[in-house]
N, C-alpha and C. Protein backbone atom coordinates (compact mmCIF):
# COMPACT_ATOMS: atom_id res chain seq x y z
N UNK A 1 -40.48 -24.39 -20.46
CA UNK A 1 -40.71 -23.39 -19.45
C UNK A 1 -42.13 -23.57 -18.92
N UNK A 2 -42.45 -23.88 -17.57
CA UNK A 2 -43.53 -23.47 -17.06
C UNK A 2 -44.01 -22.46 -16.78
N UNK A 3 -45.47 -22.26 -16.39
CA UNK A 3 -46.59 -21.15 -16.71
C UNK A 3 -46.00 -20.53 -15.81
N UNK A 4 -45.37 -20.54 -14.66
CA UNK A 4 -45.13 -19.42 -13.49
C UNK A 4 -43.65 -19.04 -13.91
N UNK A 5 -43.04 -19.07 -14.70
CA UNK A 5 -41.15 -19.00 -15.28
C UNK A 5 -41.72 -17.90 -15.92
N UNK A 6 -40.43 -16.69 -16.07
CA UNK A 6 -40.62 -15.73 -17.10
C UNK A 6 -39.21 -16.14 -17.77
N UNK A 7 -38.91 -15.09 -18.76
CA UNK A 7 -37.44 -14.63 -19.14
C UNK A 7 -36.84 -15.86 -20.07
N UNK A 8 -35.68 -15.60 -20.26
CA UNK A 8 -35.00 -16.26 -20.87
C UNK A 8 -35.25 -17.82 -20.81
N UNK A 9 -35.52 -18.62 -21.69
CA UNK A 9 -35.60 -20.26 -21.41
C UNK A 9 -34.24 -20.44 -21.37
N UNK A 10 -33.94 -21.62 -20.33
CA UNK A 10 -32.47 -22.16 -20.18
C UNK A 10 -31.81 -21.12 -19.85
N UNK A 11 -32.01 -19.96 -19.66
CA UNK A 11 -30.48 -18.63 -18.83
C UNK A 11 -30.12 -19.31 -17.47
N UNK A 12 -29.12 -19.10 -17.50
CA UNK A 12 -28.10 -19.91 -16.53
C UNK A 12 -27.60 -18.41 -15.99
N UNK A 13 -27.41 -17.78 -16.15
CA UNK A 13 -26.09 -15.98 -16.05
C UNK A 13 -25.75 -15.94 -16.98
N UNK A 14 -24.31 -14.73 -16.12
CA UNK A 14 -24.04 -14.22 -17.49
C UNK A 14 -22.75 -14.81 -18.05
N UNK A 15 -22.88 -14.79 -19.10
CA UNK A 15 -20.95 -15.54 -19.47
C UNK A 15 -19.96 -14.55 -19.94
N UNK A 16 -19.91 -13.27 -20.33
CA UNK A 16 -19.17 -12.36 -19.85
C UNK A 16 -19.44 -10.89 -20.44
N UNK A 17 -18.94 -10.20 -20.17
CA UNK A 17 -19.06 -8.30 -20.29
C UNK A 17 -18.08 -7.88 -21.14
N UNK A 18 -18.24 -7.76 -22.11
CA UNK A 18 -17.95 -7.37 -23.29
C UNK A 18 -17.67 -4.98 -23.19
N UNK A 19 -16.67 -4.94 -23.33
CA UNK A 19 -16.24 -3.15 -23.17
C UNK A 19 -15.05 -3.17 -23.83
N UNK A 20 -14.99 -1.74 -24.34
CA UNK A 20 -13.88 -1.51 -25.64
C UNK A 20 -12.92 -0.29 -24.94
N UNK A 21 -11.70 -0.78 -24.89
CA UNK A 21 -10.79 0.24 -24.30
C UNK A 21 -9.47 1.01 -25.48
N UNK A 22 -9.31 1.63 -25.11
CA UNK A 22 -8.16 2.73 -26.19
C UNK A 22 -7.40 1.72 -26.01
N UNK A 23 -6.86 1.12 -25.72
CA UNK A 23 -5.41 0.63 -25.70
C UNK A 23 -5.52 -0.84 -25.15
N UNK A 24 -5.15 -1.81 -26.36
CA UNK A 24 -5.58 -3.10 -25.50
C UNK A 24 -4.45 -3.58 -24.64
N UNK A 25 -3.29 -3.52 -25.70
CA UNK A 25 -1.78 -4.18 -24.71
C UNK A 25 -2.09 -3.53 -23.01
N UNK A 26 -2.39 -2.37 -22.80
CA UNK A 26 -2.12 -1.86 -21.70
C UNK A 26 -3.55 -2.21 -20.63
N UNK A 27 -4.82 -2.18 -21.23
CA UNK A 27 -5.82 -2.69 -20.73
C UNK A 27 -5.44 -4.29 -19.83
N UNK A 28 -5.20 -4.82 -20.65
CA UNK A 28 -4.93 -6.66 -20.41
C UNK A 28 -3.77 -6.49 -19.39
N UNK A 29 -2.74 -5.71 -19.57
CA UNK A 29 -1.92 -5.61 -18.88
C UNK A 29 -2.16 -5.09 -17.32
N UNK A 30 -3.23 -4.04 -17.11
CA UNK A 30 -3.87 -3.74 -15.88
C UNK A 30 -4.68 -4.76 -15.37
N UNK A 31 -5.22 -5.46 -16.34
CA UNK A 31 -6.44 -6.48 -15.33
C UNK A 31 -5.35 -7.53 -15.25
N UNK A 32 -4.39 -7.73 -15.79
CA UNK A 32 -3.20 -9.18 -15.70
C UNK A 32 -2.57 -8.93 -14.52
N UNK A 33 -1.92 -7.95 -14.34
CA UNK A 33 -0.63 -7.60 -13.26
C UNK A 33 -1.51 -7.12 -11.93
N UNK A 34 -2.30 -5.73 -12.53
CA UNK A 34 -2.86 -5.54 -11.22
C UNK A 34 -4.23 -6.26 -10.31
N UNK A 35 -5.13 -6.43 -10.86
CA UNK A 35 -6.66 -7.08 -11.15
C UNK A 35 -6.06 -8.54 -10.34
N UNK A 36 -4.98 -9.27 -11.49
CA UNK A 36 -5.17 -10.75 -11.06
C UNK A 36 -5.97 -11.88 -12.06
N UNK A 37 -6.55 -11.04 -13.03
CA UNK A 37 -6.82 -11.90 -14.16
C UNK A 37 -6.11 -12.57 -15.36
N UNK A 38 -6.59 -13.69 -15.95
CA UNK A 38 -6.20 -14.34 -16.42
C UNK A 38 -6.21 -14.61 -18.00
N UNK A 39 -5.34 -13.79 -18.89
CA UNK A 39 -5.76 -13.72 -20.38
C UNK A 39 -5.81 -14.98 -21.02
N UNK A 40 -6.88 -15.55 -21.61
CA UNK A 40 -6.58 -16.84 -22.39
C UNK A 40 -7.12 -16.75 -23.27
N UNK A 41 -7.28 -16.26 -24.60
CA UNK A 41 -7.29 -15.82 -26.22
C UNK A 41 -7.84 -14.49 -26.54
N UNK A 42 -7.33 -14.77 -28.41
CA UNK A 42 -7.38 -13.17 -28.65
C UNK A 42 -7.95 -13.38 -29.92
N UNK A 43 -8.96 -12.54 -30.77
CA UNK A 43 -8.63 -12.91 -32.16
C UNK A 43 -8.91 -11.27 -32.89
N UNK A 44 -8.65 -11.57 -33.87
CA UNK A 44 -8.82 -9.96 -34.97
C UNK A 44 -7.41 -10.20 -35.45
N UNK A 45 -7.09 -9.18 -36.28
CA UNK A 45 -8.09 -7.61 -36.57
C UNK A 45 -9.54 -8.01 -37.57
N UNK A 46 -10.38 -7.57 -37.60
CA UNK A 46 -11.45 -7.56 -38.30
C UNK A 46 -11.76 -6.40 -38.82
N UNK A 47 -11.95 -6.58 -39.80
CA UNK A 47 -12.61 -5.33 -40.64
C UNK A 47 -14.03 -4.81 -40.78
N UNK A 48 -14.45 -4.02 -40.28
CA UNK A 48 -16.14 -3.88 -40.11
C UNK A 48 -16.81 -4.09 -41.49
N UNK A 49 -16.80 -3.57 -42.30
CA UNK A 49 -17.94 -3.17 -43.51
C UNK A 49 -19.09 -3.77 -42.96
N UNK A 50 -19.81 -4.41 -43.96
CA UNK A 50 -21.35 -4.96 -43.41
C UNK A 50 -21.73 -5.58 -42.67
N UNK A 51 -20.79 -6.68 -43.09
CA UNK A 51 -21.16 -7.41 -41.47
C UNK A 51 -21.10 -6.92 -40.45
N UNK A 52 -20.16 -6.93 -39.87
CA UNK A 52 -19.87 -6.15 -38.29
C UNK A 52 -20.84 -4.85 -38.24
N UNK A 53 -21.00 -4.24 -39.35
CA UNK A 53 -21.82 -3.15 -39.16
C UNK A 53 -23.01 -3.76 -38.39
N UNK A 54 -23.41 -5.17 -39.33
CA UNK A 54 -25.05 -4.89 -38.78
C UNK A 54 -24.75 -5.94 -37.59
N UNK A 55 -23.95 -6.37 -37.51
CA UNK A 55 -24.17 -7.43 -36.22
C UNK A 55 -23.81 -7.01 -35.06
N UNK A 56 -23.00 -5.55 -34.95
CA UNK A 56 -22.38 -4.96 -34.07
C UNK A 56 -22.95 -3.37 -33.61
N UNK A 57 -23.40 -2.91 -34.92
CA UNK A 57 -23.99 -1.66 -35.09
C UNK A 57 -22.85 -0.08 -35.30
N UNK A 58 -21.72 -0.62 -35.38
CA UNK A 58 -20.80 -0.27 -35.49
C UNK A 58 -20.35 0.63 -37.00
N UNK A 59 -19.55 1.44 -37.09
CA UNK A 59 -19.11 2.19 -38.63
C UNK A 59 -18.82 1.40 -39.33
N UNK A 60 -19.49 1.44 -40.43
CA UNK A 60 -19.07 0.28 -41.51
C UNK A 60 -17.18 0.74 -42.22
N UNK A 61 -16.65 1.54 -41.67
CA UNK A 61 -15.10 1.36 -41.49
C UNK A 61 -14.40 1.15 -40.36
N UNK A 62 -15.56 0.52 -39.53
CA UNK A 62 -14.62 0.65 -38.29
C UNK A 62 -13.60 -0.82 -38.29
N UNK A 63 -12.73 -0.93 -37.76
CA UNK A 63 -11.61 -1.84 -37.53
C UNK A 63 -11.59 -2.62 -35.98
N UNK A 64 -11.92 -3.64 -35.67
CA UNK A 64 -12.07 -4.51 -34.60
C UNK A 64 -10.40 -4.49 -34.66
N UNK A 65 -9.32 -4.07 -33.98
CA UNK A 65 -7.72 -4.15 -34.16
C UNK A 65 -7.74 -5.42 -33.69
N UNK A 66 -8.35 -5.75 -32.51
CA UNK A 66 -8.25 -7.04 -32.02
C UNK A 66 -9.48 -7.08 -30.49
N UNK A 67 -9.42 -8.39 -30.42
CA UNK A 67 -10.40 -8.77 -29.45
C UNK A 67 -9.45 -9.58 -28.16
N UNK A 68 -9.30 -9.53 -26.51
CA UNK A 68 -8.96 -10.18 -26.22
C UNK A 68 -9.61 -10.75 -24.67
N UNK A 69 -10.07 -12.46 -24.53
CA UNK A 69 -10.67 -12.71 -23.78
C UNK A 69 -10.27 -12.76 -21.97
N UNK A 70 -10.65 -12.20 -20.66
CA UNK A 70 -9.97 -12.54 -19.63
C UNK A 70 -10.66 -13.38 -18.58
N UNK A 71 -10.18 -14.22 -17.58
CA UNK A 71 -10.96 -14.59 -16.25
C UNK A 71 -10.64 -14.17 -15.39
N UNK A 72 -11.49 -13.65 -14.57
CA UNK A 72 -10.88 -13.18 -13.41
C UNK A 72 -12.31 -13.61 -12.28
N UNK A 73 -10.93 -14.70 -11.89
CA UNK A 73 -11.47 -15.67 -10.48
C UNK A 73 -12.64 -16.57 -10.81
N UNK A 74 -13.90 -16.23 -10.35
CA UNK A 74 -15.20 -17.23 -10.34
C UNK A 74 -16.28 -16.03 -11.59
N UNK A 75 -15.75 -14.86 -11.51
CA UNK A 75 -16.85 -14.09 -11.86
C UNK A 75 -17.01 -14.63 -13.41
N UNK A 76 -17.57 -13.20 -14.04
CA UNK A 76 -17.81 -13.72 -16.01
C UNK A 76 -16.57 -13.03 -16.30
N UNK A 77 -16.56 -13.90 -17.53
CA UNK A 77 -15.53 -13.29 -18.47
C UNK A 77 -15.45 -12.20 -19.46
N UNK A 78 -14.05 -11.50 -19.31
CA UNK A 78 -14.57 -10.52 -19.87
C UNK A 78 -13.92 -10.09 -21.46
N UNK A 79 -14.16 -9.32 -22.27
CA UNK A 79 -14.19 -9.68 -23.18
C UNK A 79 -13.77 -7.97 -23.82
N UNK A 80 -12.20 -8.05 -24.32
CA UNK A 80 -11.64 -6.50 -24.17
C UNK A 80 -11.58 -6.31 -25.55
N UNK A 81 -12.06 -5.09 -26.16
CA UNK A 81 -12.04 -4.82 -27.45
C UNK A 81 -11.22 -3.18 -27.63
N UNK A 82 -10.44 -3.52 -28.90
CA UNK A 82 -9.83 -2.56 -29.52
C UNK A 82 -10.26 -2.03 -30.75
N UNK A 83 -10.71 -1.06 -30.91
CA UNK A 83 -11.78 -0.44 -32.04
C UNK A 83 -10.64 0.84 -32.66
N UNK A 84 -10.30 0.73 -34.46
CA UNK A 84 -10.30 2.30 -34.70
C UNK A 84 -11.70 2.74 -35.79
N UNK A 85 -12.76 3.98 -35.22
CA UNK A 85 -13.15 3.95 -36.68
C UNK A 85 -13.74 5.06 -36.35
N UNK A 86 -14.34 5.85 -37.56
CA UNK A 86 -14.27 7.52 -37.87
C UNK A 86 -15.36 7.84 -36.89
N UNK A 87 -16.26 7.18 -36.13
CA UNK A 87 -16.98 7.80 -35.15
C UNK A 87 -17.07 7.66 -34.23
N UNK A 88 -16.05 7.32 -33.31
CA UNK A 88 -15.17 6.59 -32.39
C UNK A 88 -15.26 7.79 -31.11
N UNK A 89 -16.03 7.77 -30.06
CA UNK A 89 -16.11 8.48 -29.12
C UNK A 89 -14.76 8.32 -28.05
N UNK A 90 -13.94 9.02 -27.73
CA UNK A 90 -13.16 8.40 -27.25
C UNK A 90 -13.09 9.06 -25.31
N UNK A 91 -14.19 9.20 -25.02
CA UNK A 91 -14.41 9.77 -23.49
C UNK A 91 -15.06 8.98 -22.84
N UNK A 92 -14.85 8.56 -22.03
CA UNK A 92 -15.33 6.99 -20.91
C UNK A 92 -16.35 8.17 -20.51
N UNK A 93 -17.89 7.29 -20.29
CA UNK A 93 -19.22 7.68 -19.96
C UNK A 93 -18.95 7.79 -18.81
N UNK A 94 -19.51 8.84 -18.44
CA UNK A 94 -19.71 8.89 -16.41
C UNK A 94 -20.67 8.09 -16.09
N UNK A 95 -21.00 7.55 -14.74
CA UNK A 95 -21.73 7.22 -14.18
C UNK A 95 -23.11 7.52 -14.60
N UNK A 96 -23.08 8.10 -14.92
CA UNK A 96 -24.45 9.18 -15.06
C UNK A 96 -24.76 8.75 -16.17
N UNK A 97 -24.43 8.83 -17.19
CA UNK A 97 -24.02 8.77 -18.68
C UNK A 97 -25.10 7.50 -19.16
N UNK A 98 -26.05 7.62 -20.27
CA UNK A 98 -26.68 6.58 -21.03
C UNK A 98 -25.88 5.72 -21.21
N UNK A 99 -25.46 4.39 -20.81
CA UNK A 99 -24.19 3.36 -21.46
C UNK A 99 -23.10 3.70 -20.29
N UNK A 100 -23.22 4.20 -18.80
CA UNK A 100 -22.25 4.16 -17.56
C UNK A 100 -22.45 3.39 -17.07
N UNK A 101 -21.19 2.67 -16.63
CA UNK A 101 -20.82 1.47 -16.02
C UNK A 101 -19.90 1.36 -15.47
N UNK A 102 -19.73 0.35 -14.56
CA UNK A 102 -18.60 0.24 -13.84
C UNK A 102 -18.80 -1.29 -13.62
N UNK A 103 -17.13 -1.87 -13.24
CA UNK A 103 -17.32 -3.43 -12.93
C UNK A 103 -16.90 -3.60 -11.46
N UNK A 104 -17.67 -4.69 -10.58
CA UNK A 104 -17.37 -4.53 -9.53
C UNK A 104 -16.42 -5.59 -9.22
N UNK A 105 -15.78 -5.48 -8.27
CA UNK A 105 -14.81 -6.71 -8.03
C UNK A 105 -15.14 -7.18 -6.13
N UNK A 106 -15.76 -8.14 -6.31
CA UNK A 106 -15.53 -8.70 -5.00
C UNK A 106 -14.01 -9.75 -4.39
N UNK A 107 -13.75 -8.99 -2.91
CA UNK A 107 -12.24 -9.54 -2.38
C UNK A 107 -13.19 -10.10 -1.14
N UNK A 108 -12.87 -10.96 -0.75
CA UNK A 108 -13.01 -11.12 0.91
C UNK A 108 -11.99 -10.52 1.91
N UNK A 109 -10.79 -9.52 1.62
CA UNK A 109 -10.38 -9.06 3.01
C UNK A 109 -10.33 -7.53 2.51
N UNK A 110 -11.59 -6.76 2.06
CA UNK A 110 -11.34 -5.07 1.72
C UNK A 110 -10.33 -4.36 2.12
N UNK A 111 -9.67 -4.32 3.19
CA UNK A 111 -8.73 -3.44 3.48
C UNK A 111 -7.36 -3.90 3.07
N UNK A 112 -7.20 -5.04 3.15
CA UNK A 112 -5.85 -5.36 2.01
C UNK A 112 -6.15 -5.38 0.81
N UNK A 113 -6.56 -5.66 0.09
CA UNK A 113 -7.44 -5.18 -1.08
C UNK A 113 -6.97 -4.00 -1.36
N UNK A 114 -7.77 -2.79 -1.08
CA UNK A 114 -7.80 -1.21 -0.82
C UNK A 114 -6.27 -0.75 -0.78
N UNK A 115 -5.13 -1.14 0.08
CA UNK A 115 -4.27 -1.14 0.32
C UNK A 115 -2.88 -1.82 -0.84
N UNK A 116 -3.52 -2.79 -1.58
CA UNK A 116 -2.48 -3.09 -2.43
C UNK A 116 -3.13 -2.17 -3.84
N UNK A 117 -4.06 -1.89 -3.65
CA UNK A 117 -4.32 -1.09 -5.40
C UNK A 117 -3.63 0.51 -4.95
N UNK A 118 -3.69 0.78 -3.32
CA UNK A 118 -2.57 2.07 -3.38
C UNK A 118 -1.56 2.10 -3.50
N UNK A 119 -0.90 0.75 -3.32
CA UNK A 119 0.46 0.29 -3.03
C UNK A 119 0.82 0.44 -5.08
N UNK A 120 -0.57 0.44 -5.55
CA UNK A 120 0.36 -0.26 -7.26
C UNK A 120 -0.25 1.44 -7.80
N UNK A 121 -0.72 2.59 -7.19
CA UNK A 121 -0.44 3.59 -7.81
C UNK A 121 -1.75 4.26 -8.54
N UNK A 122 -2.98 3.10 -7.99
CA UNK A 122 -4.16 3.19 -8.52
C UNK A 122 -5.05 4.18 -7.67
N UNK A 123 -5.92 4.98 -9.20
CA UNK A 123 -6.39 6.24 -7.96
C UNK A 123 -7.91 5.69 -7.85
N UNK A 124 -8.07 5.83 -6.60
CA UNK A 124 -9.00 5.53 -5.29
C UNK A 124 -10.16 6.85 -5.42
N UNK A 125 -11.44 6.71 -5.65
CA UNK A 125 -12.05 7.46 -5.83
C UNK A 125 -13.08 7.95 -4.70
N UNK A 126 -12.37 8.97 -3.91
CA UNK A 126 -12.98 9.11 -2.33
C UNK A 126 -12.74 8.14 -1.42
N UNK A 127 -13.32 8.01 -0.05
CA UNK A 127 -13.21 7.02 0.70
C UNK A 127 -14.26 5.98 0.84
N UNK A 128 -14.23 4.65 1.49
CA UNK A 128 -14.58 3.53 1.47
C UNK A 128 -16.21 4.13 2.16
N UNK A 129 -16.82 3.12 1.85
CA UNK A 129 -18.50 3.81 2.47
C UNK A 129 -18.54 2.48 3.08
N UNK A 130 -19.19 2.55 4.69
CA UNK A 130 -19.34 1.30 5.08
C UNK A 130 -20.68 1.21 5.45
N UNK A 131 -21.91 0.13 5.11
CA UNK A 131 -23.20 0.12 5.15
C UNK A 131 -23.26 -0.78 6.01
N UNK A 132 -23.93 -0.39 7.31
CA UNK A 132 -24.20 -0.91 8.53
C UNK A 132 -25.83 -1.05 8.78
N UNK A 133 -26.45 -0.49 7.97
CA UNK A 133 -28.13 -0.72 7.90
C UNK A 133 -28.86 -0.91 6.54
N UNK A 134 -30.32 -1.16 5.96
CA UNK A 134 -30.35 -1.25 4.91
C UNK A 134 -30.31 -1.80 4.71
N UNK A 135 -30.50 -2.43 3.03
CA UNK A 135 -30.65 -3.69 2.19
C UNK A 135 -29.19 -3.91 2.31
N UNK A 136 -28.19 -2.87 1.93
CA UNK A 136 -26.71 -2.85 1.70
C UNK A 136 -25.97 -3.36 2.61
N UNK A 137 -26.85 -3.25 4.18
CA UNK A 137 -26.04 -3.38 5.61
C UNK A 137 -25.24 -4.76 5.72
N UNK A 138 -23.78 -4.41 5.82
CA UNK A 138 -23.12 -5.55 5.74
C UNK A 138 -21.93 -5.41 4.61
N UNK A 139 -22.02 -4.29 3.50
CA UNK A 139 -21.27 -4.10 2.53
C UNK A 139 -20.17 -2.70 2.84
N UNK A 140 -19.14 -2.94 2.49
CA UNK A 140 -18.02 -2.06 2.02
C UNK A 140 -17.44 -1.95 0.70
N UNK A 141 -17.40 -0.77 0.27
CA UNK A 141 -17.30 -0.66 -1.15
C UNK A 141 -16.49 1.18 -1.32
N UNK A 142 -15.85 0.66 -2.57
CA UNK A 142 -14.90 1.86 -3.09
C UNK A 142 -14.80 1.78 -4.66
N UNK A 143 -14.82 3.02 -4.98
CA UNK A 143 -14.67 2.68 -6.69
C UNK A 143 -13.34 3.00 -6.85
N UNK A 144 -12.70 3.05 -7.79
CA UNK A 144 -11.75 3.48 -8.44
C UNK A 144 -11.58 3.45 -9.83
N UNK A 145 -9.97 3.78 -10.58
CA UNK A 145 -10.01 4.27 -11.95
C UNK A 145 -9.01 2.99 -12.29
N UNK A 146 -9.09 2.46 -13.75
CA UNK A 146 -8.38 2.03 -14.63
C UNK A 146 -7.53 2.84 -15.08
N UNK A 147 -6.31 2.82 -15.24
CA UNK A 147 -5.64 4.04 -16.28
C UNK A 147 -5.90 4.62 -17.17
N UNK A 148 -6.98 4.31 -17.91
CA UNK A 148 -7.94 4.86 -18.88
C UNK A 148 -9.20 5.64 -18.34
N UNK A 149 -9.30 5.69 -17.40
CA UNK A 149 -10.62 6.42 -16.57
C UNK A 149 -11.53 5.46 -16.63
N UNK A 150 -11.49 4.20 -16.93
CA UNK A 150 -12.73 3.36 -16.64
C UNK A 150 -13.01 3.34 -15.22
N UNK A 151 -14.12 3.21 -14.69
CA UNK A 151 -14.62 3.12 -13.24
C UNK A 151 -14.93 1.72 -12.57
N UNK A 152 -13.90 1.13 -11.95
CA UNK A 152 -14.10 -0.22 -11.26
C UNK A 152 -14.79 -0.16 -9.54
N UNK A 153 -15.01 -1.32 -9.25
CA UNK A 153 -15.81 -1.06 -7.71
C UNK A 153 -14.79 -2.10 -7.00
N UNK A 154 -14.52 -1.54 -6.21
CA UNK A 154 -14.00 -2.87 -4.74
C UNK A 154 -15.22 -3.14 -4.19
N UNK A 155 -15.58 -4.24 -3.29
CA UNK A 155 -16.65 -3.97 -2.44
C UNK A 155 -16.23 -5.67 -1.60
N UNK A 156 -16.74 -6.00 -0.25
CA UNK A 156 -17.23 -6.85 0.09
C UNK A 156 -18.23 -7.15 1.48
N UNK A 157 -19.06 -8.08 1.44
CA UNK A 157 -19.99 -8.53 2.70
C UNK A 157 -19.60 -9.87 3.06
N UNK A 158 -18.62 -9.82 3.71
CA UNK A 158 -18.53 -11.57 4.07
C UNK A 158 -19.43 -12.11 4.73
N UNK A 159 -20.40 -11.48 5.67
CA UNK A 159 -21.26 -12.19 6.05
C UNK A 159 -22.93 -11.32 5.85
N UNK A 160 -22.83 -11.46 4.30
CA UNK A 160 -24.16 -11.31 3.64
C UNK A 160 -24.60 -10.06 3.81
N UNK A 161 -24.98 -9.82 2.70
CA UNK A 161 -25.86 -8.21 2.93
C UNK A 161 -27.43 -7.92 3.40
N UNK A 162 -27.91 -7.12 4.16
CA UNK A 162 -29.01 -7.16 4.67
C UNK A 162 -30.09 -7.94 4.26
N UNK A 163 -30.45 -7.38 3.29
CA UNK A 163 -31.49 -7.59 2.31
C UNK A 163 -31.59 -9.69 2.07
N UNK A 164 -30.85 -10.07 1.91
CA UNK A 164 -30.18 -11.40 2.14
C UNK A 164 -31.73 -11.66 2.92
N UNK A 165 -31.78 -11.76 4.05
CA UNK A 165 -32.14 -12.80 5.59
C UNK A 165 -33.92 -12.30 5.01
N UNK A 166 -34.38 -11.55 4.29
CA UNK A 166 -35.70 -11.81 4.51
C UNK A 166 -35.51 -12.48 2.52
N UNK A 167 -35.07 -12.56 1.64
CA UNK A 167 -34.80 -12.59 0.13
C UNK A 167 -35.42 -14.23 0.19
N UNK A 168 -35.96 -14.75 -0.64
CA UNK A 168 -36.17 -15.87 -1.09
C UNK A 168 -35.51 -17.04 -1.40
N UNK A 169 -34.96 -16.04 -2.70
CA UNK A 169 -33.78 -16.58 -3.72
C UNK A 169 -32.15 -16.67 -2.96
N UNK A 170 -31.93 -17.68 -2.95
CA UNK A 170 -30.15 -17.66 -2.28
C UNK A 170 -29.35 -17.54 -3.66
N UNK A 171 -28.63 -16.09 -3.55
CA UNK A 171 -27.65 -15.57 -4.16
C UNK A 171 -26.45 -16.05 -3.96
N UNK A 172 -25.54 -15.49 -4.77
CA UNK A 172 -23.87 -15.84 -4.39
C UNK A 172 -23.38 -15.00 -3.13
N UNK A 173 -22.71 -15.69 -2.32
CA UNK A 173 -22.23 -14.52 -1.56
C UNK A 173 -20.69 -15.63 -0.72
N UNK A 174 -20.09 -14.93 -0.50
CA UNK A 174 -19.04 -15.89 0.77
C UNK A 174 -19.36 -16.61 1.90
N UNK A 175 -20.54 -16.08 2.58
CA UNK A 175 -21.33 -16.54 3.16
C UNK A 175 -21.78 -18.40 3.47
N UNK A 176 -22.17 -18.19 1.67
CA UNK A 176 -22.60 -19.61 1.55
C UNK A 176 -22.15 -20.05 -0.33
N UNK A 177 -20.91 -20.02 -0.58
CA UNK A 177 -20.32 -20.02 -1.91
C UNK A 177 -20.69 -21.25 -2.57
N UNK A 178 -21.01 -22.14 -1.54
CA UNK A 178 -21.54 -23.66 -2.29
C UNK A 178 -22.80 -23.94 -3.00
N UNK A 179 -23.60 -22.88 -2.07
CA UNK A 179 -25.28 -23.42 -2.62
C UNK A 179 -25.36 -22.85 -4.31
């Protein structure tokens, strides 16, 4: 690493997002059928005691039921966990919430997009916000729910978001998917 580099030596991104849902069959099954992702392995059950305790931080009875890995498209992979154990919060964090999150999904045509997650029964959380000025100017975006109340994002800028044209660094975008 040179004197002007911070951060991580060798970080490349990220390689995937790791979140624990009530129900895995049915999780995998929403990002498979509806999403468009792609399941390719699984492993567990694991048993917490010490290990997992300290490597995970987890109840030293808690139960990993199983782990299962997905791709979906170019983004990171993600990485679905099934947990039972005695201190087991079982209420998806709001937005707001220490540990709230949401995953975003970029489409290049938003309104078919938008239109097939109503078509499959998925609830749509308010209407689409369209950013025409701003760093954002150029983006359309909508959240919505997982069947579990997890909070996902639609969004897209096919031709770059504001902030972009004065930025340094060339990001990912549709724009320019090669560089």
């Amino acid at each position: 690493m040179t004197s002007n580099e911070s951060g991580l030596p060798g970080l490349r991104g990220t390689d995937h997002i790791g979140f624990t849902v009530p129900n895995l069959d049915e999780a995998v099954a929403f990002f498979v059928d509806v999403i468009g992702c792609e399941a390719f392995y699984e492993l567990g059950p694991f048993d917490s005691g010490e290990w997992l305790s300290q490597q995970l931080g987890v109840h030293p009875q808690a139960v990993m039921k199983k782990l299962k890995f997905l791709r979906c498209k170019n983004g990171s992979n993600f990485e679905l966990f099934e947990y039972q154990a005695p201190d087991q919060n079982p209420e998806q964090p709001k937005n707001s919430d220490i540990g709230g999150h949401h995953l975003a999904f970029y489409v290049d045509d938003f309104d078919a997009a938008l239109e097939y997650l109503k078509a499959k029964g998925v609830e749509i959380m308010g209407e689409p916000v369209v950013r025409t000025s701003g760093p954002s100017g150029g983006q359309t975006w909508v959240y919505f729910k997982t069947p579990w109340g997890m909070q996902l994002e639609l969004l897209s800028y096919p031709n770059g978001k504001e902030y972009e044209k004065d930025y340094q660094h060339k990001l990912w975008h549709p724009a320019h998917p090669a560089e």
